[in-house]
PDB file of N, CA and C in Angstrom:
ATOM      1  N   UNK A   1      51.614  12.722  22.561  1.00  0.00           N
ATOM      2  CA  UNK A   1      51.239  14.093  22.781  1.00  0.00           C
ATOM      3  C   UNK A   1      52.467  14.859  23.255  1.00  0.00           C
ATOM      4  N   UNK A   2      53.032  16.175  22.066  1.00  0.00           N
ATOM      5  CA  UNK A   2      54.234  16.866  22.879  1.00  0.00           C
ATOM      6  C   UNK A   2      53.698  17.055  24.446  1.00  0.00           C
ATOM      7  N   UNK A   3      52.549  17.852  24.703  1.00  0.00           N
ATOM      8  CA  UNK A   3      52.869  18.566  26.004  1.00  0.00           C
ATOM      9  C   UNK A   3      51.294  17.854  26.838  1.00  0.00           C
ATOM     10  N   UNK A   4      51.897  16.553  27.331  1.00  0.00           N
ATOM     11  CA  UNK A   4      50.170  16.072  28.346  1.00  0.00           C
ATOM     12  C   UNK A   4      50.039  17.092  29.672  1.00  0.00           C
ATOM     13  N   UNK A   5      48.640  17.121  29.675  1.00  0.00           N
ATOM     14  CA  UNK A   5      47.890  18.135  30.273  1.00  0.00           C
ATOM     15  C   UNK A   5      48.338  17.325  31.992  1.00  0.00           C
ATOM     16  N   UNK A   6      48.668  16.479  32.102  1.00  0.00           N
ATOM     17  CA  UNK A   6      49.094  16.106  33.388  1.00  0.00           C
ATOM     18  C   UNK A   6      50.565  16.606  33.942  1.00  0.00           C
ATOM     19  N   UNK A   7      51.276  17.200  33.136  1.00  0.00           N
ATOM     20  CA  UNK A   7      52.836  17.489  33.546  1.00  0.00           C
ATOM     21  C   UNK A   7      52.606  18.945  33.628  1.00  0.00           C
ATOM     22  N   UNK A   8      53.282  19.561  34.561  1.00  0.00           N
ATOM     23  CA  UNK A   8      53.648  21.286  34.762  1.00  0.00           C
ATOM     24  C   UNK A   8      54.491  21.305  34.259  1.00  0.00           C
ATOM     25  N   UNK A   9      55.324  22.527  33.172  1.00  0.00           N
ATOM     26  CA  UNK A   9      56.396  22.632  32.950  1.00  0.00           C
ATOM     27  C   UNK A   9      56.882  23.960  33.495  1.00  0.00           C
ATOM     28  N   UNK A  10      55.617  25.024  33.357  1.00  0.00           N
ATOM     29  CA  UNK A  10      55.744  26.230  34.272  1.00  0.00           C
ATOM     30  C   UNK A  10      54.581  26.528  34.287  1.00  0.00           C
ATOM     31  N   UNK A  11      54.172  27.607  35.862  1.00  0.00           N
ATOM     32  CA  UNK A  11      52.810  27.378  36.420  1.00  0.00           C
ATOM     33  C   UNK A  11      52.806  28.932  35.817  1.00  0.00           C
ATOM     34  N   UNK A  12      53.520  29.518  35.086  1.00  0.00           N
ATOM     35  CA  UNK A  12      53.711  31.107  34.384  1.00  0.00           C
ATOM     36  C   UNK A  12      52.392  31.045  33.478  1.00  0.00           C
ATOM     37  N   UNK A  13      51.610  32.169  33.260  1.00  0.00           N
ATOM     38  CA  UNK A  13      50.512  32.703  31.888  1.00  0.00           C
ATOM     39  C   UNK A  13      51.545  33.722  31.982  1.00  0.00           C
ATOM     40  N   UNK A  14      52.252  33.773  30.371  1.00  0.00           N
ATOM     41  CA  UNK A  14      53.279  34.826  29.827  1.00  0.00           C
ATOM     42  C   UNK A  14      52.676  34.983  28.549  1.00  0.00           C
ATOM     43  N   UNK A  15      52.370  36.407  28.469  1.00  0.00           N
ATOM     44  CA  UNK A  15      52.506  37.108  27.239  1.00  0.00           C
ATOM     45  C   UNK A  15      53.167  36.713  26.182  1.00  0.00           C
ATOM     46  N   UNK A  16      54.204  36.761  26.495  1.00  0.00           N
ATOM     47  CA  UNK A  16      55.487  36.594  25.319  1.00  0.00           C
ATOM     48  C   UNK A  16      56.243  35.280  25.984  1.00  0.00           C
ATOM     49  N   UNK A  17      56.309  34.599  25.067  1.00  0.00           N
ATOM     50  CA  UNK A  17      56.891  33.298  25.230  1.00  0.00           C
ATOM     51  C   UNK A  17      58.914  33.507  25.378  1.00  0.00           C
ATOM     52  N   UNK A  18      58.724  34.345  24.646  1.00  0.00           N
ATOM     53  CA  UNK A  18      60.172  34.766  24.952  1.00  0.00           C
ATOM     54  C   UNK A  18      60.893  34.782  26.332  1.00  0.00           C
ATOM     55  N   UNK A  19      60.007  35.068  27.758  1.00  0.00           N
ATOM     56  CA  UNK A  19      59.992  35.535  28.876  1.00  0.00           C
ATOM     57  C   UNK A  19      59.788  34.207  29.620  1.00  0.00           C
ATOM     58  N   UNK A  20      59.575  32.586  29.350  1.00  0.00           N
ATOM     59  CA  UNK A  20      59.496  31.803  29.749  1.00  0.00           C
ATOM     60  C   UNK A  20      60.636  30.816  30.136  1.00  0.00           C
ATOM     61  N   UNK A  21      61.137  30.765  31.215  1.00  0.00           N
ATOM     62  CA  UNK A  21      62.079  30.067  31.403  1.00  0.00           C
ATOM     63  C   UNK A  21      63.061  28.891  30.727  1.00  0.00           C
ATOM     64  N   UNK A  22      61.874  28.242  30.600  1.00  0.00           N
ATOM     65  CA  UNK A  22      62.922  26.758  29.571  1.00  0.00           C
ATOM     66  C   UNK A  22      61.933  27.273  28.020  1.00  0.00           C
ATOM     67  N   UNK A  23      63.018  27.723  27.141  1.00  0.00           N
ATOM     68  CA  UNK A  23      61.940  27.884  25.579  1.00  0.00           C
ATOM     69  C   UNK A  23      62.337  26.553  25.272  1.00  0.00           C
ATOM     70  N   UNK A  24      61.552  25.696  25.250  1.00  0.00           N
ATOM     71  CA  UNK A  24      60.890  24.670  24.338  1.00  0.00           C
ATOM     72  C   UNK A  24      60.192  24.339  24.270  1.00  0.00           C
ATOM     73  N   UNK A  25      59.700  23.079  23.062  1.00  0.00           N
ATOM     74  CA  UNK A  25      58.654  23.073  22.572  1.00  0.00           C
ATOM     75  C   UNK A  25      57.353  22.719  23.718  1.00  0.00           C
ATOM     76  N   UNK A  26      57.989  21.673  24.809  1.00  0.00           N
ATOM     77  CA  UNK A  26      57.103  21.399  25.745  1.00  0.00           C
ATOM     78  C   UNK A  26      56.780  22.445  26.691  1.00  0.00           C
ATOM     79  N   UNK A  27      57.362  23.714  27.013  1.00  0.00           N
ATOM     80  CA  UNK A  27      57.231  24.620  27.846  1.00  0.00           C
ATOM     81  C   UNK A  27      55.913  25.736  27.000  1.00  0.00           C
ATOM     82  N   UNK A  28      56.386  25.797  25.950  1.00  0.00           N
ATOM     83  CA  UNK A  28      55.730  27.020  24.959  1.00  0.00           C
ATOM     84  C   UNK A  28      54.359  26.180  24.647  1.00  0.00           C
ATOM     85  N   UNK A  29      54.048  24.995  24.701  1.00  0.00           N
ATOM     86  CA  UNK A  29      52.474  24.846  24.066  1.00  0.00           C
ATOM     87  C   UNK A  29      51.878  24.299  25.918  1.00  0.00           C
ATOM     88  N   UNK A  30      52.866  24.306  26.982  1.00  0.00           N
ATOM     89  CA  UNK A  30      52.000  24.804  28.015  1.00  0.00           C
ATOM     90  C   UNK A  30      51.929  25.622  28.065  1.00  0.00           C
ATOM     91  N   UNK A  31      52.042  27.149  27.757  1.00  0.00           N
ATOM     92  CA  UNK A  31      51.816  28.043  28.165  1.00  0.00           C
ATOM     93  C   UNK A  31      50.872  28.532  27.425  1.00  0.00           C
ATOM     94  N   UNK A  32      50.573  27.967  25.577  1.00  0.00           N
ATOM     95  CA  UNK A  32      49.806  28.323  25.064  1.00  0.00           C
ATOM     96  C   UNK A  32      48.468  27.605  25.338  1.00  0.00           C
ATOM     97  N   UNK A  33      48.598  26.335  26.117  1.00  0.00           N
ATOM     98  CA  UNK A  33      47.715  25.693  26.489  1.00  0.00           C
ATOM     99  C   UNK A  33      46.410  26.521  27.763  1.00  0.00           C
ATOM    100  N   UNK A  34      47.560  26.391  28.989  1.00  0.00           N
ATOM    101  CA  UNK A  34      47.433  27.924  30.364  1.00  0.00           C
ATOM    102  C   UNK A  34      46.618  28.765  29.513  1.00  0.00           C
ATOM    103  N   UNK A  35      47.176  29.744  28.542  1.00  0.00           N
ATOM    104  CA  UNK A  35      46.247  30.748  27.984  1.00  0.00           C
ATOM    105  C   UNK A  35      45.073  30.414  27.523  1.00  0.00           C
ATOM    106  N   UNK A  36      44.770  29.370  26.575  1.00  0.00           N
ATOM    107  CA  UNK A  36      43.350  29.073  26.110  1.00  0.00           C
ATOM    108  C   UNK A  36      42.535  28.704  27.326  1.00  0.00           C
ATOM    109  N   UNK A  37      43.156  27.830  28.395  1.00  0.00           N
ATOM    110  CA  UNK A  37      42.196  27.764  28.757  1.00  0.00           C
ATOM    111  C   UNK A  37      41.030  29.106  29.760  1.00  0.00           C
ATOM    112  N   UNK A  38      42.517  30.298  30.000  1.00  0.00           N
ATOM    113  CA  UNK A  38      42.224  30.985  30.647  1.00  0.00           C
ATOM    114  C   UNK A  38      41.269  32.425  29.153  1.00  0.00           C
ATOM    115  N   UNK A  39      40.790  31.866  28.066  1.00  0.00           N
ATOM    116  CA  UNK A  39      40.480  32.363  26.759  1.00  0.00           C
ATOM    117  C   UNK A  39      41.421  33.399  26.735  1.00  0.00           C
ATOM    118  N   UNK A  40      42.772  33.492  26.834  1.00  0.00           N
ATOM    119  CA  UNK A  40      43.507  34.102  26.165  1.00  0.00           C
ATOM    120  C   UNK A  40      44.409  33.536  24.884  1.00  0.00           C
ATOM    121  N   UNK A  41      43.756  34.129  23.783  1.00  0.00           N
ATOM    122  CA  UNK A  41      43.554  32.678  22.781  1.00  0.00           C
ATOM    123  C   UNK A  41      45.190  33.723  21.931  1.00  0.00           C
ATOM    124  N   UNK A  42      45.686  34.713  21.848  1.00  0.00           N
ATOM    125  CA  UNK A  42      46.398  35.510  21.642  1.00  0.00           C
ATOM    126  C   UNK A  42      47.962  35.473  22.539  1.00  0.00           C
ATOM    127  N   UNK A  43      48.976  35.269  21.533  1.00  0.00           N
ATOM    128  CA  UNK A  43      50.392  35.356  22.340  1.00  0.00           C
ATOM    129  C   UNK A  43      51.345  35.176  21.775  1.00  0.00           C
ATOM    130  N   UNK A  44      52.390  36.410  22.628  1.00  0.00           N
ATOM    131  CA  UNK A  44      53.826  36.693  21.248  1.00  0.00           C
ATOM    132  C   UNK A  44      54.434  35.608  21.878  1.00  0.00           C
ATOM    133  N   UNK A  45      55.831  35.353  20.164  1.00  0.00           N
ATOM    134  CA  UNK A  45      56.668  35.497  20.555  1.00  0.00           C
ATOM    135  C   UNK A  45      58.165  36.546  20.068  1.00  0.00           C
ATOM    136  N   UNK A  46      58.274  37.017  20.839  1.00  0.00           N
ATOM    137  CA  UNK A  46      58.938  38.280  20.646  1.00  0.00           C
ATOM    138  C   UNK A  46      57.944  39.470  20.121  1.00  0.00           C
ATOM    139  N   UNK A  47      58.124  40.056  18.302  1.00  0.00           N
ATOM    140  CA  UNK A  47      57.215  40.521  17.864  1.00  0.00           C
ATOM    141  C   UNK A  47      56.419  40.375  16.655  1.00  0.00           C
ATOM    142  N   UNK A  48      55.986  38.830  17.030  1.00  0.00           N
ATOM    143  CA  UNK A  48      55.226  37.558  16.502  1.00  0.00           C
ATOM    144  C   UNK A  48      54.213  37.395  16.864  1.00  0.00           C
ATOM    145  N   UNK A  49      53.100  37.465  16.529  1.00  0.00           N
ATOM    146  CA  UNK A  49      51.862  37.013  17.173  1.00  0.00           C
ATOM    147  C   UNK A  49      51.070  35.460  16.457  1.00  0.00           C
ATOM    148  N   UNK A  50      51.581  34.704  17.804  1.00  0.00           N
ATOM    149  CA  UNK A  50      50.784  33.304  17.534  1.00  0.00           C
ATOM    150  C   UNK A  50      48.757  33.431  18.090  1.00  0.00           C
ATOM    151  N   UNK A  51      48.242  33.007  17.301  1.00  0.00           N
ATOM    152  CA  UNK A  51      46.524  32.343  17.884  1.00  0.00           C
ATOM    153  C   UNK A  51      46.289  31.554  17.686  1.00  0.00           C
ATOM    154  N   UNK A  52      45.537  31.417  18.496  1.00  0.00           N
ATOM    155  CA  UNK A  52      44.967  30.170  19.065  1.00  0.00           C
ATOM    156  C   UNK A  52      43.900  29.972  18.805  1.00  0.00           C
ATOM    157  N   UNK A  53      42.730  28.848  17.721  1.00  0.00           N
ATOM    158  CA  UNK A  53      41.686  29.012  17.587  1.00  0.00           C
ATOM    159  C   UNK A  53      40.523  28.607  18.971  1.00  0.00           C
ATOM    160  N   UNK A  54      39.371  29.663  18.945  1.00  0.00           N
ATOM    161  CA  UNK A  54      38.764  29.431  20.345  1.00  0.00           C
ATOM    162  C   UNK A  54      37.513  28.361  20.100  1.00  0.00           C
ATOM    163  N   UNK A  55      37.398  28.130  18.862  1.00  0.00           N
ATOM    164  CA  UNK A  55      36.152  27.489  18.485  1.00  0.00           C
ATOM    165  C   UNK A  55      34.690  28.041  19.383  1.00  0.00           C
ATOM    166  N   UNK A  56      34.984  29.408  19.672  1.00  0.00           N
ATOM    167  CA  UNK A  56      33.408  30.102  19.743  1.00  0.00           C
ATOM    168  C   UNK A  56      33.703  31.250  19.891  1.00  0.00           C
ATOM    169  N   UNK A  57      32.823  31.722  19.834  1.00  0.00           N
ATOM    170  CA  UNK A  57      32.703  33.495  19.369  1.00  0.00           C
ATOM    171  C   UNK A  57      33.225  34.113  21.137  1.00  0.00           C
ATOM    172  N   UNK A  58      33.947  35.264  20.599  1.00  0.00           N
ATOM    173  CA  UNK A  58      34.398  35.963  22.110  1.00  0.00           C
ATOM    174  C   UNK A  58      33.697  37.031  21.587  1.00  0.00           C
ATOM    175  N   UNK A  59      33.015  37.137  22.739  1.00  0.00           N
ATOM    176  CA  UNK A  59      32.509  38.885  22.743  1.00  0.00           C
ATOM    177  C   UNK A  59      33.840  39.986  23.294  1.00  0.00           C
ATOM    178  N   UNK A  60      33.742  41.518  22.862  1.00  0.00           N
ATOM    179  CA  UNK A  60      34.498  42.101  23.309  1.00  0.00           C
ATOM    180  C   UNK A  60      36.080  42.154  22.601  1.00  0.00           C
ATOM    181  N   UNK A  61      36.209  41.291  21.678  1.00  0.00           N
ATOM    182  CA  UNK A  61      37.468  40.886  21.460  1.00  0.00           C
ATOM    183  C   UNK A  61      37.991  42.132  20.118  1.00  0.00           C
ATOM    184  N   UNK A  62      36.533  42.268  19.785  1.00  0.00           N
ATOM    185  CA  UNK A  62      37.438  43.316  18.163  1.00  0.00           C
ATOM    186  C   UNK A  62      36.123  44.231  18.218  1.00  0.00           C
ATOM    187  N   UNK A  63      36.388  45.489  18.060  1.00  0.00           N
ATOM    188  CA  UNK A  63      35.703  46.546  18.138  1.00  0.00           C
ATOM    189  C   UNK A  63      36.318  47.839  17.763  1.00  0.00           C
ATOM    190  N   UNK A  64      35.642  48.719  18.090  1.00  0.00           N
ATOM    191  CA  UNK A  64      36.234  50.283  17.942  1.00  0.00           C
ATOM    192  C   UNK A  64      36.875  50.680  19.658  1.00  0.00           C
ATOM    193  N   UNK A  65      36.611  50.598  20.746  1.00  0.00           N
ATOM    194  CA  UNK A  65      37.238  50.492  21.534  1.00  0.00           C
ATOM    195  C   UNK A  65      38.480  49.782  22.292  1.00  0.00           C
ATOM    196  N   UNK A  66      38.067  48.171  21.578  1.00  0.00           N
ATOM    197  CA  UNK A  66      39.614  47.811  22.044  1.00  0.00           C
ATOM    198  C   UNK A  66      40.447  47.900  20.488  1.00  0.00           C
ATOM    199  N   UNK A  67      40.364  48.418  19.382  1.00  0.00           N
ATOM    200  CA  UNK A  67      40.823  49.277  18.715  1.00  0.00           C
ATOM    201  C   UNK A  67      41.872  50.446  18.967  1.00  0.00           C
ATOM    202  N   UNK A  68      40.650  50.934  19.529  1.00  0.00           N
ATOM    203  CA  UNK A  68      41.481  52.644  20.172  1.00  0.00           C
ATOM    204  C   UNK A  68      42.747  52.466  21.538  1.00  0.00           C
ATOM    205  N   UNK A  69      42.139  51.215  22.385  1.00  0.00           N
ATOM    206  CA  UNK A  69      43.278  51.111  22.957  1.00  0.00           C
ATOM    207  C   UNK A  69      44.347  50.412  22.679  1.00  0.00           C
ATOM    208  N   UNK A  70      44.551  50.455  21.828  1.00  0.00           N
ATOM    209  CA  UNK A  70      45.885  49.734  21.136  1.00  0.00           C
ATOM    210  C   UNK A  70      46.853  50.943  20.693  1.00  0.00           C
ATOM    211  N   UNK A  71      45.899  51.841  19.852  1.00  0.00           N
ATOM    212  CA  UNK A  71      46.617  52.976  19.103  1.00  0.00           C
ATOM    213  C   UNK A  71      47.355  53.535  20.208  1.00  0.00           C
ATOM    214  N   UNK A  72      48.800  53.793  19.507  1.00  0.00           N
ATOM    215  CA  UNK A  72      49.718  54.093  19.806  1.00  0.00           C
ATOM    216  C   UNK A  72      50.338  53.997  20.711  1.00  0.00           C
ATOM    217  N   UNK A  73      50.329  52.788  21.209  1.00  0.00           N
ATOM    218  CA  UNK A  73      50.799  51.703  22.442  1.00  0.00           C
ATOM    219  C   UNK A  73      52.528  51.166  22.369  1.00  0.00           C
ATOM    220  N   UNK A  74      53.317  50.919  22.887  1.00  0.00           N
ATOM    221  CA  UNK A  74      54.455  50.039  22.381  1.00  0.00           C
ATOM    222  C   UNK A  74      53.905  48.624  22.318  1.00  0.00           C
ATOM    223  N   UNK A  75      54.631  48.034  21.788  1.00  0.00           N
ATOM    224  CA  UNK A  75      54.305  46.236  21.520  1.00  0.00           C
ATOM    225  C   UNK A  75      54.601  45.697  23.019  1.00  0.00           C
ATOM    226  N   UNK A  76      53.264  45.122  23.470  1.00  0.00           N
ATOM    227  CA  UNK A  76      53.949  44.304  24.960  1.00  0.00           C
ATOM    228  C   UNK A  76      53.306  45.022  25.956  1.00  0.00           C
ATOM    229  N   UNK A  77      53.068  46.339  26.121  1.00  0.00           N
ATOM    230  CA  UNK A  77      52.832  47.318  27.013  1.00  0.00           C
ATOM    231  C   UNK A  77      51.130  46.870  27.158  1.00  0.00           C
ATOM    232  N   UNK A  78      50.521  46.194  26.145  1.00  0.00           N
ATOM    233  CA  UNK A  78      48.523  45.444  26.508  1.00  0.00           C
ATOM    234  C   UNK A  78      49.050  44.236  26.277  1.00  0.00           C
ATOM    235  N   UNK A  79      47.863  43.448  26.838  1.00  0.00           N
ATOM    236  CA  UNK A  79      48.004  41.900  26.455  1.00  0.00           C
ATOM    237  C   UNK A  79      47.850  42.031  24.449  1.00  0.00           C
ATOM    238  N   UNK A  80      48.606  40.808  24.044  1.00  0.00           N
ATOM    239  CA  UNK A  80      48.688  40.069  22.691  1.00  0.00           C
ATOM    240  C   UNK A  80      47.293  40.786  22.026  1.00  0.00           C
ATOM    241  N   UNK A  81      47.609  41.163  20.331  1.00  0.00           N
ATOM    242  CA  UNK A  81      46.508  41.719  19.700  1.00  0.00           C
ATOM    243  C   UNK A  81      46.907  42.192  18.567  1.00  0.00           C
ATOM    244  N   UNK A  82      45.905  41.097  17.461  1.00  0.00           N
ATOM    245  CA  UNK A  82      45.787  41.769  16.444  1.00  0.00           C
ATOM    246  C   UNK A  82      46.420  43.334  15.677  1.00  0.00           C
ATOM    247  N   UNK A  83      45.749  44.158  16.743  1.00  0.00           N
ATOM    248  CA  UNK A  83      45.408  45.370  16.858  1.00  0.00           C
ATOM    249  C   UNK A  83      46.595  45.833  17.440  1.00  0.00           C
ATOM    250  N   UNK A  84      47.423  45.371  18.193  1.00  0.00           N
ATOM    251  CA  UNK A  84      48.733  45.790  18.681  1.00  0.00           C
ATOM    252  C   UNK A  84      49.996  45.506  17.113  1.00  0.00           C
ATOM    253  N   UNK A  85      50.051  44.356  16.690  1.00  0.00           N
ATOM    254  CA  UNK A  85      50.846  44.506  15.482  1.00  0.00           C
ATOM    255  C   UNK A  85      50.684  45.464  14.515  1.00  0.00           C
ATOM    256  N   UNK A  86      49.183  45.717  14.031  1.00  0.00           N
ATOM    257  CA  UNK A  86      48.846  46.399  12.850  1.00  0.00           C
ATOM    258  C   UNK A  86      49.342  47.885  13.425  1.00  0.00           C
ATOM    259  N   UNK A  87      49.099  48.027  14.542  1.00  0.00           N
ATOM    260  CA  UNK A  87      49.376  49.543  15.411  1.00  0.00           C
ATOM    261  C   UNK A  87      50.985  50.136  14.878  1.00  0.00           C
ATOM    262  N   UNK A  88      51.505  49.155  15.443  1.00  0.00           N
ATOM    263  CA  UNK A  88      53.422  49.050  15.102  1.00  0.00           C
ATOM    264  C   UNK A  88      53.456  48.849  13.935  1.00  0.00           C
ATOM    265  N   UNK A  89      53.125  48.698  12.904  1.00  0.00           N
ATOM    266  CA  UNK A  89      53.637  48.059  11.540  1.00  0.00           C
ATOM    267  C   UNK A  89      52.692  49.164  10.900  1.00  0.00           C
ATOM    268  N   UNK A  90      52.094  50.255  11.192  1.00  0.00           N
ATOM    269  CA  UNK A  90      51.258  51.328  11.108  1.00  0.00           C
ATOM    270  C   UNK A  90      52.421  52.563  11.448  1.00  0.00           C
ATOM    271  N   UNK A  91      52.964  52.305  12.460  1.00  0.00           N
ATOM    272  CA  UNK A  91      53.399  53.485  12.880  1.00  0.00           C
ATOM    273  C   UNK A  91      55.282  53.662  12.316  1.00  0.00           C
ATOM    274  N   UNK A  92      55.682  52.334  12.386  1.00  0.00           N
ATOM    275  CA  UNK A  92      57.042  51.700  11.612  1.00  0.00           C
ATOM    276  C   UNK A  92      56.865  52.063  10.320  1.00  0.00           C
ATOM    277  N   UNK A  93      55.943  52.430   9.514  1.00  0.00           N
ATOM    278  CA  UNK A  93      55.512  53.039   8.481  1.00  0.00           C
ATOM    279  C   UNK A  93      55.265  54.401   8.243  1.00  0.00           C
ATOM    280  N   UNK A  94      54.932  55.001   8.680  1.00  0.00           N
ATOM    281  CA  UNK A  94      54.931  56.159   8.716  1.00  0.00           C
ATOM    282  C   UNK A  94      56.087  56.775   9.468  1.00  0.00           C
ATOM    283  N   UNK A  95      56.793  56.364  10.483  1.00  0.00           N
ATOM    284  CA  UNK A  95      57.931  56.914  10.517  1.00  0.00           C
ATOM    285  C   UNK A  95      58.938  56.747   9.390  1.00  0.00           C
ATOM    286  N   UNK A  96      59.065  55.831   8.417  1.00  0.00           N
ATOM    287  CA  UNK A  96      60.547  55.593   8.026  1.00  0.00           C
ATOM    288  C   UNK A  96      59.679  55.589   6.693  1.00  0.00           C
ATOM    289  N   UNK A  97      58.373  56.272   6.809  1.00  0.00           N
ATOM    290  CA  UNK A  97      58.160  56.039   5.261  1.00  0.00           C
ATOM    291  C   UNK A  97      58.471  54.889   4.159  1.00  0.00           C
ATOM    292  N   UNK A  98      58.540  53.924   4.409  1.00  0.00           N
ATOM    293  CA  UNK A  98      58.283  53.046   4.096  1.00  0.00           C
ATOM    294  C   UNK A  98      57.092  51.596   4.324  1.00  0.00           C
ATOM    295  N   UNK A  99      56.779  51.208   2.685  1.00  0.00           N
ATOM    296  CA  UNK A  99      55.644  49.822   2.991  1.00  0.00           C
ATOM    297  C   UNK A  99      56.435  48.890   4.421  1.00  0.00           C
ATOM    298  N   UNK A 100      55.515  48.019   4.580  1.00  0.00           N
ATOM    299  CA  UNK A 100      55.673  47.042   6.006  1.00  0.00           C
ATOM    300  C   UNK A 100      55.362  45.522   4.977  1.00  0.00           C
ATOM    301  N   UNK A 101      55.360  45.770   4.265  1.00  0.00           N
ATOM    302  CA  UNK A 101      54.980  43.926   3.378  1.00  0.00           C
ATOM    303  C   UNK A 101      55.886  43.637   2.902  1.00  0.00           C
TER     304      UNK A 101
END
């Protein structure tokens, strides 16, 4: 097992993996570990979005409200989201007029 659930590598829940002290592989799937269990199944790195499958339904997670709070956000400024990339790669588009694919 890269990362057993018995070793700390950092006691950090980080957003962005980028921001984690030692980047490797054993540091980054504790932290993605930390997040699931805390159901934060969502997390960059840099302006990358890794998920995490939750194997059950989250309420609250996709809607028209946490929708709206995404719009027109910088990347990083809410926790990890769907809805935060499409936002930027929405708006990186329409500024420079150009596709994002």
């Amino acid at each position: 097992e890269l990362c057993p659930p018995h070793r700390v590598y950092e006691p950090l829940d980080v957003d962005d993996t980028t921001k984690l002290i030692s980047l490797d592989t054993p540091s980054i799937l504790a932290n993605l570990r930390n997040r699931y269990g805390l159901d934060k199944i969502y997390t960059y790195v840099a302006n990358v979005l890794i998920a995490v499958n939750p194997y059950h339904e989250m309420h609250g997670l996709y809607g028209d409200a946490t929708c709206g709070r995404y719009r027109n956000q910088p990347l990083g400024s809410l926790p990890p989201h769907p809805f935060a990339i499409a936002d930027t790669a929405y708006r990186a588009m329409r500024f420079d007029k150009q596709s994002q694919a």
